[in-house]
N, C-alpha and C. Protein backbone atom coordinates (compact mmCIF):
# COMPACT_ATOMS: atom_id res chain seq x y z
N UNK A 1 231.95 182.16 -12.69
CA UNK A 1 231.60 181.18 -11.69
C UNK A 1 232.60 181.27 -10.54
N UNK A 2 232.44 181.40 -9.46
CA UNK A 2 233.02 181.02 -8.12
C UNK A 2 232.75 179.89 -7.36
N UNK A 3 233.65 179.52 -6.86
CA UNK A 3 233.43 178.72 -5.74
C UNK A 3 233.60 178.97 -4.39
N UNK A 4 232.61 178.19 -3.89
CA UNK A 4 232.76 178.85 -2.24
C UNK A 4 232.89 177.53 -1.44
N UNK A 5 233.42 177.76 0.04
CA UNK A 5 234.27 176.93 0.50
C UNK A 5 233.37 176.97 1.92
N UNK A 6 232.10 176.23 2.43
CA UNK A 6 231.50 176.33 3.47
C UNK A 6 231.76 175.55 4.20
N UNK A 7 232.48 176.21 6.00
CA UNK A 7 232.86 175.64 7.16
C UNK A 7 231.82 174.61 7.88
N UNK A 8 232.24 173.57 8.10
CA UNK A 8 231.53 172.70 8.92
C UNK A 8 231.94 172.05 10.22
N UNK A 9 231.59 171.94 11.05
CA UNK A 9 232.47 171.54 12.53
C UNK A 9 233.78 170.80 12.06
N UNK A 10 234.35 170.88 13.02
CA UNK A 10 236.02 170.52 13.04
C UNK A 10 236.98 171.01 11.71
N UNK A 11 236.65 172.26 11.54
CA UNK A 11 237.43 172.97 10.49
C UNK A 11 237.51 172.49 9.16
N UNK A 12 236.76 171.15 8.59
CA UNK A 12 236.37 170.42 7.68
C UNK A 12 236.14 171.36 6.27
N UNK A 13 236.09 171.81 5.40
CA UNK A 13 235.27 172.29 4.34
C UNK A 13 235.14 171.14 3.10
N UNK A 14 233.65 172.09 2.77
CA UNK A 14 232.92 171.42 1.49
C UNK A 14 233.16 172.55 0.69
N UNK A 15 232.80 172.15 -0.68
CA UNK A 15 233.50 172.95 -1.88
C UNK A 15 231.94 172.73 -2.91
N UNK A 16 231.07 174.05 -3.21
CA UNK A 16 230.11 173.88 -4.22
C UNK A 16 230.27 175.13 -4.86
N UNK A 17 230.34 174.53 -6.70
CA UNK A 17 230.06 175.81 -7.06
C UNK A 17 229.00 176.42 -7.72
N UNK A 18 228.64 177.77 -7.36
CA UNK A 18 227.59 178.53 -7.27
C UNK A 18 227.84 179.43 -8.57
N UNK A 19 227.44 179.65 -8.83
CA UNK A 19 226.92 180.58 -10.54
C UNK A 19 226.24 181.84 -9.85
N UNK A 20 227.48 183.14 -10.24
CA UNK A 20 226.90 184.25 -9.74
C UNK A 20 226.96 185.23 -11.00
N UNK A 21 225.67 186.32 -11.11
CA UNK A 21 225.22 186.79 -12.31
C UNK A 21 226.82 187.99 -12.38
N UNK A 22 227.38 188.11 -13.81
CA UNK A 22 228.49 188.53 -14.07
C UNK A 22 228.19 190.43 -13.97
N UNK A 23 227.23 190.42 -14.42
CA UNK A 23 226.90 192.23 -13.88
C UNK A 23 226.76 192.40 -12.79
N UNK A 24 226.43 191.62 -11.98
CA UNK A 24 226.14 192.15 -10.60
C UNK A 24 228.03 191.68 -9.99
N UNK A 25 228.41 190.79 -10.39
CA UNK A 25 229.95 191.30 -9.80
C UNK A 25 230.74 192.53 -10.26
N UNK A 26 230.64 192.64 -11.59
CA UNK A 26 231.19 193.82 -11.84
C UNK A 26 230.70 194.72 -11.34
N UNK A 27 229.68 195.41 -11.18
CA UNK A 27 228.57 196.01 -10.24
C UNK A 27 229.88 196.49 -9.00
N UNK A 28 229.75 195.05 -8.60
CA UNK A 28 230.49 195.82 -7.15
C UNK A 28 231.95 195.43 -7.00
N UNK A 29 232.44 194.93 -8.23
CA UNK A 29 234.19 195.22 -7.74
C UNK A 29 234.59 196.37 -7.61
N UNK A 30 234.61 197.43 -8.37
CA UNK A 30 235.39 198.72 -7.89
C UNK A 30 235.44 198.87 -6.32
N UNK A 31 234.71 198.02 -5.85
CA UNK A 31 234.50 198.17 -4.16
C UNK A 31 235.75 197.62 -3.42
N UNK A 32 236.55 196.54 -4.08
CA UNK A 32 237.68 195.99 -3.74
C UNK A 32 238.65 196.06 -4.62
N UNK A 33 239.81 195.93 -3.50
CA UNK A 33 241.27 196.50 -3.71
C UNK A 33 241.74 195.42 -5.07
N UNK A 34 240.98 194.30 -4.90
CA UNK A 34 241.86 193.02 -5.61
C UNK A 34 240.74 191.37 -5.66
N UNK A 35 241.09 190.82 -6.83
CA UNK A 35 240.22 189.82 -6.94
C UNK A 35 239.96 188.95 -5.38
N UNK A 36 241.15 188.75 -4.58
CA UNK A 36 241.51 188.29 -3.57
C UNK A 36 239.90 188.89 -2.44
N UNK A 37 240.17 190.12 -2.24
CA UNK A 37 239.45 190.59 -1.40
C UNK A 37 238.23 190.32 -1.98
N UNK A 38 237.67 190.27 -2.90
CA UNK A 38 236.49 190.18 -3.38
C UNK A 38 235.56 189.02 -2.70
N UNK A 39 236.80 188.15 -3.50
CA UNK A 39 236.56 186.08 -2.65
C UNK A 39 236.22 186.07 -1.33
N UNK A 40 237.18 186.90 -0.41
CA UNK A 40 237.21 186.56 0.77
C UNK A 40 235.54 187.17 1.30
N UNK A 41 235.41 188.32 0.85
CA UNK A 41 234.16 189.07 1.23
C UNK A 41 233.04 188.00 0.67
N UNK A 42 232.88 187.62 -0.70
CA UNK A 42 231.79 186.83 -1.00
C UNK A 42 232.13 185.38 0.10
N UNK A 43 232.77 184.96 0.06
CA UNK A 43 233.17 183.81 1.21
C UNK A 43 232.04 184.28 2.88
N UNK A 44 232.62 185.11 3.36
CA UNK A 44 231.96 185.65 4.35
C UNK A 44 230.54 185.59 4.02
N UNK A 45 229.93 186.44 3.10
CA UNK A 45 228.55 186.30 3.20
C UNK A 45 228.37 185.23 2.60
N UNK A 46 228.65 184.32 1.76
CA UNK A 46 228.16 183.04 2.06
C UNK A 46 227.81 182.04 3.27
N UNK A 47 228.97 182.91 4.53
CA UNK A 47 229.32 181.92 5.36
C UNK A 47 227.99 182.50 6.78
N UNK A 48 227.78 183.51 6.35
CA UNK A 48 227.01 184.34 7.78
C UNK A 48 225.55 183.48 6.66
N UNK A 49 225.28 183.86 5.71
CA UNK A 49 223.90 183.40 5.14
C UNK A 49 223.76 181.82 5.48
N UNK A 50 224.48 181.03 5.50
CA UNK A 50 224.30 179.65 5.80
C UNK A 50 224.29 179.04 7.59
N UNK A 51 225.44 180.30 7.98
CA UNK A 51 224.95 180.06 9.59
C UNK A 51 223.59 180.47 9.80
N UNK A 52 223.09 181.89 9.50
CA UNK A 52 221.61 181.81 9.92
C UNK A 52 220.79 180.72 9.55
N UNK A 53 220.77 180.55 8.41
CA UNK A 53 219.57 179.59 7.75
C UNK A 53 219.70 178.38 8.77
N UNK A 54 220.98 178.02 8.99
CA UNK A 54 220.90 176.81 9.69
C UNK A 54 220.64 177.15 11.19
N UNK A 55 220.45 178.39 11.73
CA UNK A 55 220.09 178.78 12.92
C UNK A 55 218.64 178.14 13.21
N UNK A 56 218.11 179.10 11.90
CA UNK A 56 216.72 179.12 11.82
C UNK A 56 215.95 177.87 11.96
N UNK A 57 217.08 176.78 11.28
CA UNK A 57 216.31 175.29 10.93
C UNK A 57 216.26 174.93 12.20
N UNK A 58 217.24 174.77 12.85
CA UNK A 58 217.60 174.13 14.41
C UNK A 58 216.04 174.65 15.06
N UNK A 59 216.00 176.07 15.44
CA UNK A 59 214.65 176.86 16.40
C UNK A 59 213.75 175.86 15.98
N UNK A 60 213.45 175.79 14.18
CA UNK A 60 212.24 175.14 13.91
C UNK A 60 211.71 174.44 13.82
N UNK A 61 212.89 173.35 14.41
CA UNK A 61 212.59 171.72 14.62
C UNK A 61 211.19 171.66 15.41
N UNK A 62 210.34 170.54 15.18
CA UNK A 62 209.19 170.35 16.27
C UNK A 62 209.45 169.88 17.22
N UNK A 63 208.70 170.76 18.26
CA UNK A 63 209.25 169.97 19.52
C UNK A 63 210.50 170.86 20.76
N UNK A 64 211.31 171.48 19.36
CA UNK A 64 212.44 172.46 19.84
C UNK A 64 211.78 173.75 20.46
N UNK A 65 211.82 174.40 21.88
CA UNK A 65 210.95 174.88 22.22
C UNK A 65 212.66 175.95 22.82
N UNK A 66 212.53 177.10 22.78
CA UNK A 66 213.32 178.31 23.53
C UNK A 66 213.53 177.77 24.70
N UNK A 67 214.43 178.40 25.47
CA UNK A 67 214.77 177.80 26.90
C UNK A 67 213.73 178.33 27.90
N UNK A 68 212.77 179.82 27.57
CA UNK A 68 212.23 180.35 28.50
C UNK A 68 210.97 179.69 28.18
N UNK A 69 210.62 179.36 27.07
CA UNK A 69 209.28 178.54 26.96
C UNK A 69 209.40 177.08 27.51
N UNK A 70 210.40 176.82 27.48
CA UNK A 70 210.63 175.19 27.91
C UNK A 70 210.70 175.27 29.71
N UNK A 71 210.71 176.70 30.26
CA UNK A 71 211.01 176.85 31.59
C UNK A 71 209.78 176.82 32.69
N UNK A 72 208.98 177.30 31.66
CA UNK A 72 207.45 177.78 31.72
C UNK A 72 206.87 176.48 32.29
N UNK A 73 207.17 175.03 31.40
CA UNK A 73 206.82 174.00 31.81
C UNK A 73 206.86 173.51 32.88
N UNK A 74 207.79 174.05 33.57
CA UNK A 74 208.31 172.91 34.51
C UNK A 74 207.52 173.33 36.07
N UNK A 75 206.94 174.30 35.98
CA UNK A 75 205.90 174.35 37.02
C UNK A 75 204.98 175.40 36.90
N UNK A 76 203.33 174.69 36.76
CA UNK A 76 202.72 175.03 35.97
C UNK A 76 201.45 175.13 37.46
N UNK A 77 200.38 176.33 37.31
CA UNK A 77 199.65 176.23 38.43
C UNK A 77 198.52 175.74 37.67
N UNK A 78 197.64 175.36 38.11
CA UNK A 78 195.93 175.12 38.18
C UNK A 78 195.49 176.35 37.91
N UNK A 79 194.54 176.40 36.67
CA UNK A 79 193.92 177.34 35.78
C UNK A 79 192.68 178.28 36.39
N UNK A 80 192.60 177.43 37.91
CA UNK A 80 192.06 178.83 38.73
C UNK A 80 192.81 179.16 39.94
N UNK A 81 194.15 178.75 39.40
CA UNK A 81 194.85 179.26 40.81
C UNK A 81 194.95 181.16 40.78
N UNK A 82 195.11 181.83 42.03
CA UNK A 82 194.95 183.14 41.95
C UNK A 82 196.02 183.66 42.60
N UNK A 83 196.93 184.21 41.65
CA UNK A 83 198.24 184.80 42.13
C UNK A 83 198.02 185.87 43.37
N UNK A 84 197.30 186.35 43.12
CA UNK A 84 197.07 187.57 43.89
C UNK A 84 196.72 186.88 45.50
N UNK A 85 195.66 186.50 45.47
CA UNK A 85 195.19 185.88 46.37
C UNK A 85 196.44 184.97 47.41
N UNK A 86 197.37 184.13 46.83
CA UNK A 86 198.14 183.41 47.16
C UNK A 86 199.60 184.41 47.79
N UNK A 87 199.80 185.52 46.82
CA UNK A 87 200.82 186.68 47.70
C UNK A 87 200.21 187.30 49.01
N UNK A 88 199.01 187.44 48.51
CA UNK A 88 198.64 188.40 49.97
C UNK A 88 197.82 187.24 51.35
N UNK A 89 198.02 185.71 50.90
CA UNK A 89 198.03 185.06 51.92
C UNK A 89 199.12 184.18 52.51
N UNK A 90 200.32 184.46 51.45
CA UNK A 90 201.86 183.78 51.96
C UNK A 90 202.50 183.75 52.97
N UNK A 91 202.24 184.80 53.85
CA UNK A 91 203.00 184.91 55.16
C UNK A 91 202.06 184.94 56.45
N UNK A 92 200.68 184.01 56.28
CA UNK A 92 200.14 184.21 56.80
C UNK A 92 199.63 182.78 57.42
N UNK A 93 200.00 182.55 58.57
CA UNK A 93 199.77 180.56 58.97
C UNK A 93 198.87 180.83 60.22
């Protein structure tokens, strides 16, 4: 069993421990120098897997719209307006 130590704003940590299958660590220690390095590496991908996920949640809020879709809104033409038509009569009074 390990424990992992996940960052939360203002340098804060929470402490849960996670149950990881014992062949699959042995599996990949020969990969590190020392129990130390091991931690720190599983630490890390704990820490990149929980920033995305929580990336992901934020985008998928309802309502939460990208900045270029939210840009789109803010001036919007009439559904028979004609781009074309309107460039090649712009400079023309």
């Amino acid at each position: 069993m390990f424990i992992f130590a996940g960052e939360i704003k203002h340098n804060t940590m929470c402490t849960y421990n996670i149950s990881v299958n014992d062949s699959v660590i042995e599996s990949i220690r020969p990969a590190f120098p020392d129990e130390k390095a091991l931690e720190q590496w599983l630490q890390r991908q704990m820490d990149m897997i929980l920033i995305e996920f929580a990336a992901k949640q934020k985008a998928s809020v309802v309502g939460e719209l990208p900045l270029s879709q939210r840009l789109r809104g803010i001036a919007t033409a009439p559904n028979d307006f004609d781009y074309k038509e309107e460039l090649e009569n712009r400079y023309e009074a």
